[in-house]
PDB file of N, CA and C in Angstrom:
ATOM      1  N   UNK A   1     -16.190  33.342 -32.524  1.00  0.00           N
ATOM      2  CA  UNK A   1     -14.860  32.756 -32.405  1.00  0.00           C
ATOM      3  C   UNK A   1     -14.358  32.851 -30.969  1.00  0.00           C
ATOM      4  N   UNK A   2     -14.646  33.543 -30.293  1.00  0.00           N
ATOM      5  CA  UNK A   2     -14.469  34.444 -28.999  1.00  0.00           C
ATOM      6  C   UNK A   2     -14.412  33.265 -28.328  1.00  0.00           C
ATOM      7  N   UNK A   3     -16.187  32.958 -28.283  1.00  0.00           N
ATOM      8  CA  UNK A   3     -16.874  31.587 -27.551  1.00  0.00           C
ATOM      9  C   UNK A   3     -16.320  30.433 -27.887  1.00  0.00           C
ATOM     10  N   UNK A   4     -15.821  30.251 -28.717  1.00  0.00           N
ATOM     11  CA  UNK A   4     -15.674  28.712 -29.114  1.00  0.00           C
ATOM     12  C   UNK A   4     -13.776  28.721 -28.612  1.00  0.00           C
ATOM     13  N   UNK A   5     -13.304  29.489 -28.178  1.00  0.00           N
ATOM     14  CA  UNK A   5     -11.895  29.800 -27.995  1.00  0.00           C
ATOM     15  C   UNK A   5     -12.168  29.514 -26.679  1.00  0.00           C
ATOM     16  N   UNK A   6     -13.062  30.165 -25.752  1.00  0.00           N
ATOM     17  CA  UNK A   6     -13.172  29.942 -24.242  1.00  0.00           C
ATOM     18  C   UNK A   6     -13.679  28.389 -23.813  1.00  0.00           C
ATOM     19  N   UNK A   7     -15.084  28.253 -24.403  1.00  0.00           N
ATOM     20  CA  UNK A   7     -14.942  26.550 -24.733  1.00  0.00           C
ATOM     21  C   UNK A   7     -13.876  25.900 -24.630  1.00  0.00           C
ATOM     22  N   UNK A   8     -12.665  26.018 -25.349  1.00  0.00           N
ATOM     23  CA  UNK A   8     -12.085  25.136 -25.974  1.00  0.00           C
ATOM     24  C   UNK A   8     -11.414  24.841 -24.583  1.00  0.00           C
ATOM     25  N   UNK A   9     -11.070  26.702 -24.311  1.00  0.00           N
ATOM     26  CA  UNK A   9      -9.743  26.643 -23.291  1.00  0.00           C
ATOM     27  C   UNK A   9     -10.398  25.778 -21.536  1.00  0.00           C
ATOM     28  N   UNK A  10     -11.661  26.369 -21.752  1.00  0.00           N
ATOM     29  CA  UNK A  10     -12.517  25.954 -19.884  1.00  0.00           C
ATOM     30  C   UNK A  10     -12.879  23.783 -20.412  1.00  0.00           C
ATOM     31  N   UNK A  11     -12.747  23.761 -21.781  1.00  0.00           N
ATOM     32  CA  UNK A  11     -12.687  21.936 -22.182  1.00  0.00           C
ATOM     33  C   UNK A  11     -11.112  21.249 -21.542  1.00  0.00           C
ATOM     34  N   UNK A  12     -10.071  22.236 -21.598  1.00  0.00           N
ATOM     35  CA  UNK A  12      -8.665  21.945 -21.468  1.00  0.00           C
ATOM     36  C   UNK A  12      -8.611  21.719 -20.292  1.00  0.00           C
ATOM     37  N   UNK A  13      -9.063  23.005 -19.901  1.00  0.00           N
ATOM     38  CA  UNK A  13      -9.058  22.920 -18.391  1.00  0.00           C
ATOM     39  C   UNK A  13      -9.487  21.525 -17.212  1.00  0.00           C
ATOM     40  N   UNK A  14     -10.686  21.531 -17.904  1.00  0.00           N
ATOM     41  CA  UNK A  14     -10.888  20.872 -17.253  1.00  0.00           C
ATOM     42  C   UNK A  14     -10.599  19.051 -17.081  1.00  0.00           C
ATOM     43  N   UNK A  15     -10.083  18.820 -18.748  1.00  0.00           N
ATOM     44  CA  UNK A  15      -9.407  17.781 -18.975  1.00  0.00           C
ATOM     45  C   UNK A  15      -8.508  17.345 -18.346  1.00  0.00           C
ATOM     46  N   UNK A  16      -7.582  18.695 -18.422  1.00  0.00           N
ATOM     47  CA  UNK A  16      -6.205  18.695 -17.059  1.00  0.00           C
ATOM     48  C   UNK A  16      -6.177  18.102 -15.796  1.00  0.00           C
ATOM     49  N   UNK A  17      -7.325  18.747 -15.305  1.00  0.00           N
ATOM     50  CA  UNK A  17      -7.116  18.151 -13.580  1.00  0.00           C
ATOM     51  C   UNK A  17      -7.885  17.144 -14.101  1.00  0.00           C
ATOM     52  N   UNK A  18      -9.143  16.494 -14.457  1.00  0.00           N
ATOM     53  CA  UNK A  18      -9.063  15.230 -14.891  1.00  0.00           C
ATOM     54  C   UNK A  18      -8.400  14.176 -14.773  1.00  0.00           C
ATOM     55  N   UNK A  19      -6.985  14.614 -15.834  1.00  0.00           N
ATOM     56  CA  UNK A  19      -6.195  13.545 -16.067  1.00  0.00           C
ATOM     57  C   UNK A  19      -5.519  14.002 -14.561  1.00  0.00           C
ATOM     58  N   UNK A  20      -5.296  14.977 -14.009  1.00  0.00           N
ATOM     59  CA  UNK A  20      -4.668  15.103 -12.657  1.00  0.00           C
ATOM     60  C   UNK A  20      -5.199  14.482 -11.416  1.00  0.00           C
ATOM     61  N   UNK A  21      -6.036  14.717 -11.555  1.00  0.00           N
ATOM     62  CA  UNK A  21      -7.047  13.606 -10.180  1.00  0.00           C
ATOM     63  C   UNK A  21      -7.098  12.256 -10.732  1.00  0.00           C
ATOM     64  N   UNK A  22      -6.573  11.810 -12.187  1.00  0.00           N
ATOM     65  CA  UNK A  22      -6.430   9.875 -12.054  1.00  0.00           C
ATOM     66  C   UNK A  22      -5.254   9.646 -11.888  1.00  0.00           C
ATOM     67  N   UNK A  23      -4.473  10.367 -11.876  1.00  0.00           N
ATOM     68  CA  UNK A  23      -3.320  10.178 -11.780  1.00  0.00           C
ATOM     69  C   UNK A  23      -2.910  10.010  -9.947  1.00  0.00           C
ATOM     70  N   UNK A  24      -3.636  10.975  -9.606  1.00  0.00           N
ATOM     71  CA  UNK A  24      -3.477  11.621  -7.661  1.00  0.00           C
ATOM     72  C   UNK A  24      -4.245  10.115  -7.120  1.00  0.00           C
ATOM     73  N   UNK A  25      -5.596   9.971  -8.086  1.00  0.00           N
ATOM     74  CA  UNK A  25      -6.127   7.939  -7.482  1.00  0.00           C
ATOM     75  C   UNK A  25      -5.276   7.065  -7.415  1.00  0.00           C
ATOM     76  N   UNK A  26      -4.725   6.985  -8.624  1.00  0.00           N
ATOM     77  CA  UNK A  26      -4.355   6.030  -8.959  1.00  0.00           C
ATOM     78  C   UNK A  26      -2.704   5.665  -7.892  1.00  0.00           C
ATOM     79  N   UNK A  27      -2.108   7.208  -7.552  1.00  0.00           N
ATOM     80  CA  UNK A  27      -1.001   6.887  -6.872  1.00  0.00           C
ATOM     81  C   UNK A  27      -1.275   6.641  -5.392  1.00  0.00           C
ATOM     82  N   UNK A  28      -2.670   6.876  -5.434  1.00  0.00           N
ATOM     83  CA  UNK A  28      -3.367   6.702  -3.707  1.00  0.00           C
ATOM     84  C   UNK A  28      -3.572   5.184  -3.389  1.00  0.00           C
ATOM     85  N   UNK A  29      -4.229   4.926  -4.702  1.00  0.00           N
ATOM     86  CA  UNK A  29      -4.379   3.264  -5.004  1.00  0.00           C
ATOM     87  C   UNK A  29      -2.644   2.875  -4.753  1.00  0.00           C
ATOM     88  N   UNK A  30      -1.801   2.765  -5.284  1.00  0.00           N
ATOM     89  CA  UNK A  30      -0.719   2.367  -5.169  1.00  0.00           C
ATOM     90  C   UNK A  30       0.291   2.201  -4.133  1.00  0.00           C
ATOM     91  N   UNK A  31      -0.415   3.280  -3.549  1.00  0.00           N
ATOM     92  CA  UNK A  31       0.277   3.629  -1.955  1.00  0.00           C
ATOM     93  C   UNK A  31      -0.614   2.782  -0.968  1.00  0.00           C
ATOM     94  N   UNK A  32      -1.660   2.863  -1.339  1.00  0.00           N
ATOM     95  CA  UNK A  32      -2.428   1.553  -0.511  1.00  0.00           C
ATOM     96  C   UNK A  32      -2.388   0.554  -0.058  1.00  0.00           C
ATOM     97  N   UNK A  33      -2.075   0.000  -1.698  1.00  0.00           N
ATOM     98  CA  UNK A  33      -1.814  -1.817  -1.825  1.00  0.00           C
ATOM     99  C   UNK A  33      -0.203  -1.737  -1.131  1.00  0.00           C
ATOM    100  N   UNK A  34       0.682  -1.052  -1.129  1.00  0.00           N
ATOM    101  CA  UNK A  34       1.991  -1.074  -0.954  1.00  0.00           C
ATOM    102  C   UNK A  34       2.206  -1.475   0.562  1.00  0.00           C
ATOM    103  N   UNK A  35       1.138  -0.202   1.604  1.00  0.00           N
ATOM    104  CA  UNK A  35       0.904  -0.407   2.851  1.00  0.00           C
ATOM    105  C   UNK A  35      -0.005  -1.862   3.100  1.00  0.00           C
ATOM    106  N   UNK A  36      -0.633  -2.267   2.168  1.00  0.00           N
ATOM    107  CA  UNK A  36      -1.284  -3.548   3.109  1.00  0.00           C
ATOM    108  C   UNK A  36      -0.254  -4.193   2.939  1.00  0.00           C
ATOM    109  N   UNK A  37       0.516  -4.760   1.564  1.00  0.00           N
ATOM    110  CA  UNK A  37       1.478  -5.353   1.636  1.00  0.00           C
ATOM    111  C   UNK A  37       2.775  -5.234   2.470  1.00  0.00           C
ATOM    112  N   UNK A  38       3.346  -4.410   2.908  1.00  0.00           N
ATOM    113  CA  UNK A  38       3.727  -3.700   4.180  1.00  0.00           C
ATOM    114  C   UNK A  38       3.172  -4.018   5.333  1.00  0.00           C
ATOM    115  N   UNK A  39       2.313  -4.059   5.845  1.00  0.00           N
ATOM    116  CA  UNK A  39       1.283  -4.683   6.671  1.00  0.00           C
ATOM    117  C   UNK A  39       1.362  -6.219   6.824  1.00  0.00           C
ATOM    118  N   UNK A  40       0.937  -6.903   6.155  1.00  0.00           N
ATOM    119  CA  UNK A  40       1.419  -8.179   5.549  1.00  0.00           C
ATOM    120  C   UNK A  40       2.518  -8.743   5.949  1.00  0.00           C
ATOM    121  N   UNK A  41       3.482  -8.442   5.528  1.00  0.00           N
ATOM    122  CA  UNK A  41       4.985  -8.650   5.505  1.00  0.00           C
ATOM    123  C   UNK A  41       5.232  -8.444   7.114  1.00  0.00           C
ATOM    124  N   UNK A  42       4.864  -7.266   7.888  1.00  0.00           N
ATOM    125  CA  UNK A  42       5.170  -7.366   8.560  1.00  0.00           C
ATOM    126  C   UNK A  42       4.342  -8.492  10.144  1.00  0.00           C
ATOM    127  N   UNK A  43       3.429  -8.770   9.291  1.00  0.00           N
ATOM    128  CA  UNK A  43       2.393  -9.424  10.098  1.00  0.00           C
ATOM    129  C   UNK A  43       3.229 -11.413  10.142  1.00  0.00           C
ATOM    130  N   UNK A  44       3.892 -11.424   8.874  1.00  0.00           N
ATOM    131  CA  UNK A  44       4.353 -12.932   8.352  1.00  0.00           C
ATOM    132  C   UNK A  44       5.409 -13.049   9.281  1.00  0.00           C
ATOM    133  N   UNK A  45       6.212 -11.381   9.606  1.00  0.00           N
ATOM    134  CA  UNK A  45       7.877 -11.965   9.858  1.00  0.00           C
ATOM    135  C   UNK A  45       7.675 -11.723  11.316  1.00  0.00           C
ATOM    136  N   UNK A  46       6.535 -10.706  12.198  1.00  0.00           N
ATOM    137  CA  UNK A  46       6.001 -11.422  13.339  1.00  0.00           C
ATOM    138  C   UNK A  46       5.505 -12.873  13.817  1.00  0.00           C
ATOM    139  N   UNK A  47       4.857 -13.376  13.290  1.00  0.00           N
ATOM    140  CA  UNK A  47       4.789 -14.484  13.156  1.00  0.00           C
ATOM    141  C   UNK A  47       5.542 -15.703  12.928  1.00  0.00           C
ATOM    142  N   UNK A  48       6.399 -15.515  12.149  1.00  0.00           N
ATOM    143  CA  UNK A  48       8.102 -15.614  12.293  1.00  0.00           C
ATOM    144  C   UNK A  48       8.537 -16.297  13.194  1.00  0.00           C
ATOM    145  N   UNK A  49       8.649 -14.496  14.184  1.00  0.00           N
ATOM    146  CA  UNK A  49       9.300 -14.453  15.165  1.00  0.00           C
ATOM    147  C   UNK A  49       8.816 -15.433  16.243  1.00  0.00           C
ATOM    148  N   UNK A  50       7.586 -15.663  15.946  1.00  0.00           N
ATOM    149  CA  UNK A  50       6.756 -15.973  17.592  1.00  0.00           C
ATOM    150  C   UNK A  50       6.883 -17.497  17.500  1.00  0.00           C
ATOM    151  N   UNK A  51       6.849 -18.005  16.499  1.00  0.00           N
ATOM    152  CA  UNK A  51       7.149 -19.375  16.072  1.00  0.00           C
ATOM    153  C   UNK A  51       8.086 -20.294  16.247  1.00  0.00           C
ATOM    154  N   UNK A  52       9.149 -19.506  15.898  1.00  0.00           N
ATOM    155  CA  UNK A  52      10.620 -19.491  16.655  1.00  0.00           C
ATOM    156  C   UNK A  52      10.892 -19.529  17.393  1.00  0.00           C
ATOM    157  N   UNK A  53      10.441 -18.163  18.475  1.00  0.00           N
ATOM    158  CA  UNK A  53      10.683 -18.153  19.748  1.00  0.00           C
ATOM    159  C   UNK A  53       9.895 -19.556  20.721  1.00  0.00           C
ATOM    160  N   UNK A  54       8.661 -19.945  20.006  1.00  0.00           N
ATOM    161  CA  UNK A  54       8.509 -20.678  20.744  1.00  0.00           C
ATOM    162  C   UNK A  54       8.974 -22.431  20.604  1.00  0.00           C
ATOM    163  N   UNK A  55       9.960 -22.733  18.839  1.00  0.00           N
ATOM    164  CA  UNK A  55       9.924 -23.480  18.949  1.00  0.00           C
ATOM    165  C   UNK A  55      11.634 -23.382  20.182  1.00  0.00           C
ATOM    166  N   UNK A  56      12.018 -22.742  19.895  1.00  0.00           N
ATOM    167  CA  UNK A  56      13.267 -22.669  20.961  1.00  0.00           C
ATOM    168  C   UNK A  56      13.051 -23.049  22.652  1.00  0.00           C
ATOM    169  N   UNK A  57      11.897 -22.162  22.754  1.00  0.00           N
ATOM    170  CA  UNK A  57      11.080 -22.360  24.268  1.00  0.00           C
ATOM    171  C   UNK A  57      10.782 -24.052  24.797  1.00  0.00           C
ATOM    172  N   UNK A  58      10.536 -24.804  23.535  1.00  0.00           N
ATOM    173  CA  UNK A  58      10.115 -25.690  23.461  1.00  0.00           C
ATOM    174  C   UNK A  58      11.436 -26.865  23.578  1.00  0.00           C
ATOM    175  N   UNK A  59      12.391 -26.392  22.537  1.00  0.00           N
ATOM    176  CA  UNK A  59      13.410 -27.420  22.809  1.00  0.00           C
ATOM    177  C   UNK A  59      14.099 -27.159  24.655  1.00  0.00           C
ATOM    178  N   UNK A  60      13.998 -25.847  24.759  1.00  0.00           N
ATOM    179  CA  UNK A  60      14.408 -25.634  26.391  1.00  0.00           C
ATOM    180  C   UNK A  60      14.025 -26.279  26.865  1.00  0.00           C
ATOM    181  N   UNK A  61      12.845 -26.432  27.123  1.00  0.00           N
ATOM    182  CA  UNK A  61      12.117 -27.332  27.976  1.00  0.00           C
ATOM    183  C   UNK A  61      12.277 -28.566  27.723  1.00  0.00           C
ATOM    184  N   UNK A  62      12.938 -29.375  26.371  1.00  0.00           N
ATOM    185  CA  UNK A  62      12.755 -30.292  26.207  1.00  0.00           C
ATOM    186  C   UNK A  62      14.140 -31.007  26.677  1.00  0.00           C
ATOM    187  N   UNK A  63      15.143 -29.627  26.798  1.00  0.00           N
ATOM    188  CA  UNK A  63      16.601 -30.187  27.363  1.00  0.00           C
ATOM    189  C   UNK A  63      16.448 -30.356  28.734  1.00  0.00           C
ATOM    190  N   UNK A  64      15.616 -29.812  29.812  1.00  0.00           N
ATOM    191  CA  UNK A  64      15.328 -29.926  31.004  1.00  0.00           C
ATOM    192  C   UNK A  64      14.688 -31.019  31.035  1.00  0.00           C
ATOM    193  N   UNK A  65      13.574 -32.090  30.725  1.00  0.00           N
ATOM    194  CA  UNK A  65      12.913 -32.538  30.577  1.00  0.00           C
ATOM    195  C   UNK A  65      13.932 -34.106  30.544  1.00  0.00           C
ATOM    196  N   UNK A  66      15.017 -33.857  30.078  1.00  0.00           N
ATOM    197  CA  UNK A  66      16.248 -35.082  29.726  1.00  0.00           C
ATOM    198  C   UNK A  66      17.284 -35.653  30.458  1.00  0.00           C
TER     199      UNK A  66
END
C-alpha cells in the first residue's frame, strides 16, 4: 500500500508541472504572436508615416513647381 501511495503521489507530481509547463508554452506562445503582431503594427504605422511624409514632400514640390 506504501508503494502504490508513493506511485500515486510521484504520478501527481509529475502531472502537475506537466500541466505547468503547457500552460508556461502556451503563455510563451501567446506572448510571441502578440510581439510579432506588435512588430507588425508597428512596421504598418511606420510605413504610414513615410508615405505621408512623402506624399506631402511631393505636393511641396508640386506647389513650387506652379
Amino acid at each position: 500500500m506504501n508503494n502504490w501511495l508513493m506511485t500515486l503521489q510521484t504520478f501527481n507530481f509529475f502531472q502537475f508541472w506537466k500541466l505547468h509547463l503547457a500552460i508556461a508554452r502556451k503563455l510563451a506562445s501567446l506572448a510571441h504572436s502578440h510581439l510579432s503582431s506588435s512588430k507588425k503594427n508597428a512596421n504598418n504605422l511606420r510605413s504610414t508615416a513615410y508615405n505621408t511624409e512623402t506624399c506631402l514632400l511631393s505636393t511641396e514640390l508640386a506647389k513650387t513647381m506652379v
